[in-house]
N, C-alpha and C. Protein backbone atom coordinates (compact mmCIF):
# COMPACT_ATOMS: atom_id res chain seq x y z
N UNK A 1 -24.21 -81.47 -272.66
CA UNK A 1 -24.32 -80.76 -271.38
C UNK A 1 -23.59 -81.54 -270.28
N UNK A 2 -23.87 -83.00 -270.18
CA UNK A 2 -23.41 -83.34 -269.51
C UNK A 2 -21.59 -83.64 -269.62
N UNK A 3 -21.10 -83.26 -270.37
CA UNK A 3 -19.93 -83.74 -270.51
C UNK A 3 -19.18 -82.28 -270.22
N UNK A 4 -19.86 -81.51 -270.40
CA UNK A 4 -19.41 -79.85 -270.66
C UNK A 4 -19.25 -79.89 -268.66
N UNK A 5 -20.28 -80.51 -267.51
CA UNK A 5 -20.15 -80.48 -266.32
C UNK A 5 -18.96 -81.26 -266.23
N UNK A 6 -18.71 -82.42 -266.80
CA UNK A 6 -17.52 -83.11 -266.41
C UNK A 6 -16.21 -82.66 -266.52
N UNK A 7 -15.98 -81.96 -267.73
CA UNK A 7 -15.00 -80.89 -267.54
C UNK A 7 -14.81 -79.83 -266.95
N UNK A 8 -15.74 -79.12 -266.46
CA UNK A 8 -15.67 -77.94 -265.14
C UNK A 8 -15.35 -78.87 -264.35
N UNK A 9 -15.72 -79.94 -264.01
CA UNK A 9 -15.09 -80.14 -262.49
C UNK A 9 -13.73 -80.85 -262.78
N UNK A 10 -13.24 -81.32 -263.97
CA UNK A 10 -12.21 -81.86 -263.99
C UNK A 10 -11.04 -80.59 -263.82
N UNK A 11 -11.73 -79.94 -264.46
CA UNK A 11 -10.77 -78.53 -264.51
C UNK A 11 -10.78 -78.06 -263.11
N UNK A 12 -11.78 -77.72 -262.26
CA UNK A 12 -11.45 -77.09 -261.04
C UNK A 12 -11.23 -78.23 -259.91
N UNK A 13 -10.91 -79.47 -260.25
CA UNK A 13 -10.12 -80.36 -259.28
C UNK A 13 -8.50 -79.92 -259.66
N UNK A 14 -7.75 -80.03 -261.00
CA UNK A 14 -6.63 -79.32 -261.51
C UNK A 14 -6.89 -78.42 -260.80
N UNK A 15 -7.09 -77.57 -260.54
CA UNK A 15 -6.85 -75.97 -260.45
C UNK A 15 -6.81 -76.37 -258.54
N UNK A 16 -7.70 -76.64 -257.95
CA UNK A 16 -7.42 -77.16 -256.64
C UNK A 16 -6.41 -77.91 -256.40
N UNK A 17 -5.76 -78.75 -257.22
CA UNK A 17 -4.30 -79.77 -256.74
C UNK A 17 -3.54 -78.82 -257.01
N UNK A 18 -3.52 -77.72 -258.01
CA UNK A 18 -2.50 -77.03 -258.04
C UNK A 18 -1.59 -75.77 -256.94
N UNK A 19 -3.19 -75.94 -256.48
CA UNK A 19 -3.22 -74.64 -255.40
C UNK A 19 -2.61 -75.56 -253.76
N UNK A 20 -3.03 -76.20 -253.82
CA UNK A 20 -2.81 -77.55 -252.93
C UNK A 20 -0.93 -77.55 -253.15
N UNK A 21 -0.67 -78.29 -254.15
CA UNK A 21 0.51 -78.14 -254.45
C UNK A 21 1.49 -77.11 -253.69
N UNK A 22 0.85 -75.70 -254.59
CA UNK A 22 1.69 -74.70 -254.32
C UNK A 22 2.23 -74.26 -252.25
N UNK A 23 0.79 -74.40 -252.25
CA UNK A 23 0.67 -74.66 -250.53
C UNK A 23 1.48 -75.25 -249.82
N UNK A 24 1.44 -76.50 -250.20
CA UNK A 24 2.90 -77.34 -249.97
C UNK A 24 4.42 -77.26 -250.06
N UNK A 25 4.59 -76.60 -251.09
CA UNK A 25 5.67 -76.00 -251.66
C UNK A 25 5.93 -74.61 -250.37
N UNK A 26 4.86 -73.62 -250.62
CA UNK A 26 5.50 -72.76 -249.87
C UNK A 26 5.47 -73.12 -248.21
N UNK A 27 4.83 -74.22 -247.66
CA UNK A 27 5.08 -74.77 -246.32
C UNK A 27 6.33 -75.41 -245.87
N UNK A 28 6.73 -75.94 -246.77
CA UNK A 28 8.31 -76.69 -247.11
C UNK A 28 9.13 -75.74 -247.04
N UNK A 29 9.36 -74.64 -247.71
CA UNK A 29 9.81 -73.82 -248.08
C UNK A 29 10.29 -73.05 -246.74
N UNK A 30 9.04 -72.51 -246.20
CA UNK A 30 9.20 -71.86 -244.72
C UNK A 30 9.55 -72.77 -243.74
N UNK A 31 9.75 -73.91 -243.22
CA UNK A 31 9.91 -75.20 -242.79
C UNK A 31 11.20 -74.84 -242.83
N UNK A 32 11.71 -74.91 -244.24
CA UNK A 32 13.42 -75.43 -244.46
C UNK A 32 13.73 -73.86 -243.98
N UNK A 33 13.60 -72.73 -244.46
CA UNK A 33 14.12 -71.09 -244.01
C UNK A 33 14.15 -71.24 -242.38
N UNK A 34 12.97 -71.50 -242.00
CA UNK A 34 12.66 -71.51 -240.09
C UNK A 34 14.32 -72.24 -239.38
N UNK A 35 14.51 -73.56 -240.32
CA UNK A 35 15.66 -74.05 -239.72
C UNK A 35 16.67 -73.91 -240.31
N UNK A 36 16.90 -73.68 -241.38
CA UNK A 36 18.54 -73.11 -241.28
C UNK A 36 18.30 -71.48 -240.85
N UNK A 37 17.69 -70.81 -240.43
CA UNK A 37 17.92 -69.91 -239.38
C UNK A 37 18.08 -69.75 -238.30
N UNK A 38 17.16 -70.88 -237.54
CA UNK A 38 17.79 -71.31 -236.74
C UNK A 38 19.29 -72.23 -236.26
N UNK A 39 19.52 -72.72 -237.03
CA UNK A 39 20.45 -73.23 -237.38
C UNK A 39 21.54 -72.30 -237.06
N UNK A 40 21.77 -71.18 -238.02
CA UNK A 40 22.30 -70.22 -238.27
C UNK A 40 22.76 -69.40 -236.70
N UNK A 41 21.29 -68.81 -236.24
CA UNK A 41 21.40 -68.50 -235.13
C UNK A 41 22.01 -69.16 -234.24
N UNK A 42 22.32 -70.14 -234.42
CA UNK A 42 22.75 -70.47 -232.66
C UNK A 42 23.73 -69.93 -232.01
């Protein structure tokens, strides 16, 4: 039992860095678009 808890949370810490991750990714993402559009625009 107790080991069966240690893997749910190992698993939904993974699943949270991943989401974390992705977050990051698409913040970067809009970050870099925001300025070479601006960029663009001038």
């Amino acid at each position: 039992m107790q080991r069966e808890d240690t893997n749910a949370v190992r698993e939904h810490r993974k699943e949270s860095e991943a989401k974390k991750q992705s977050h990051k990714d698409k913040f970067v993402y809009h970050l870099i678009a925001g300025y070479v559009q601006f960029f663009f625009w001038k």
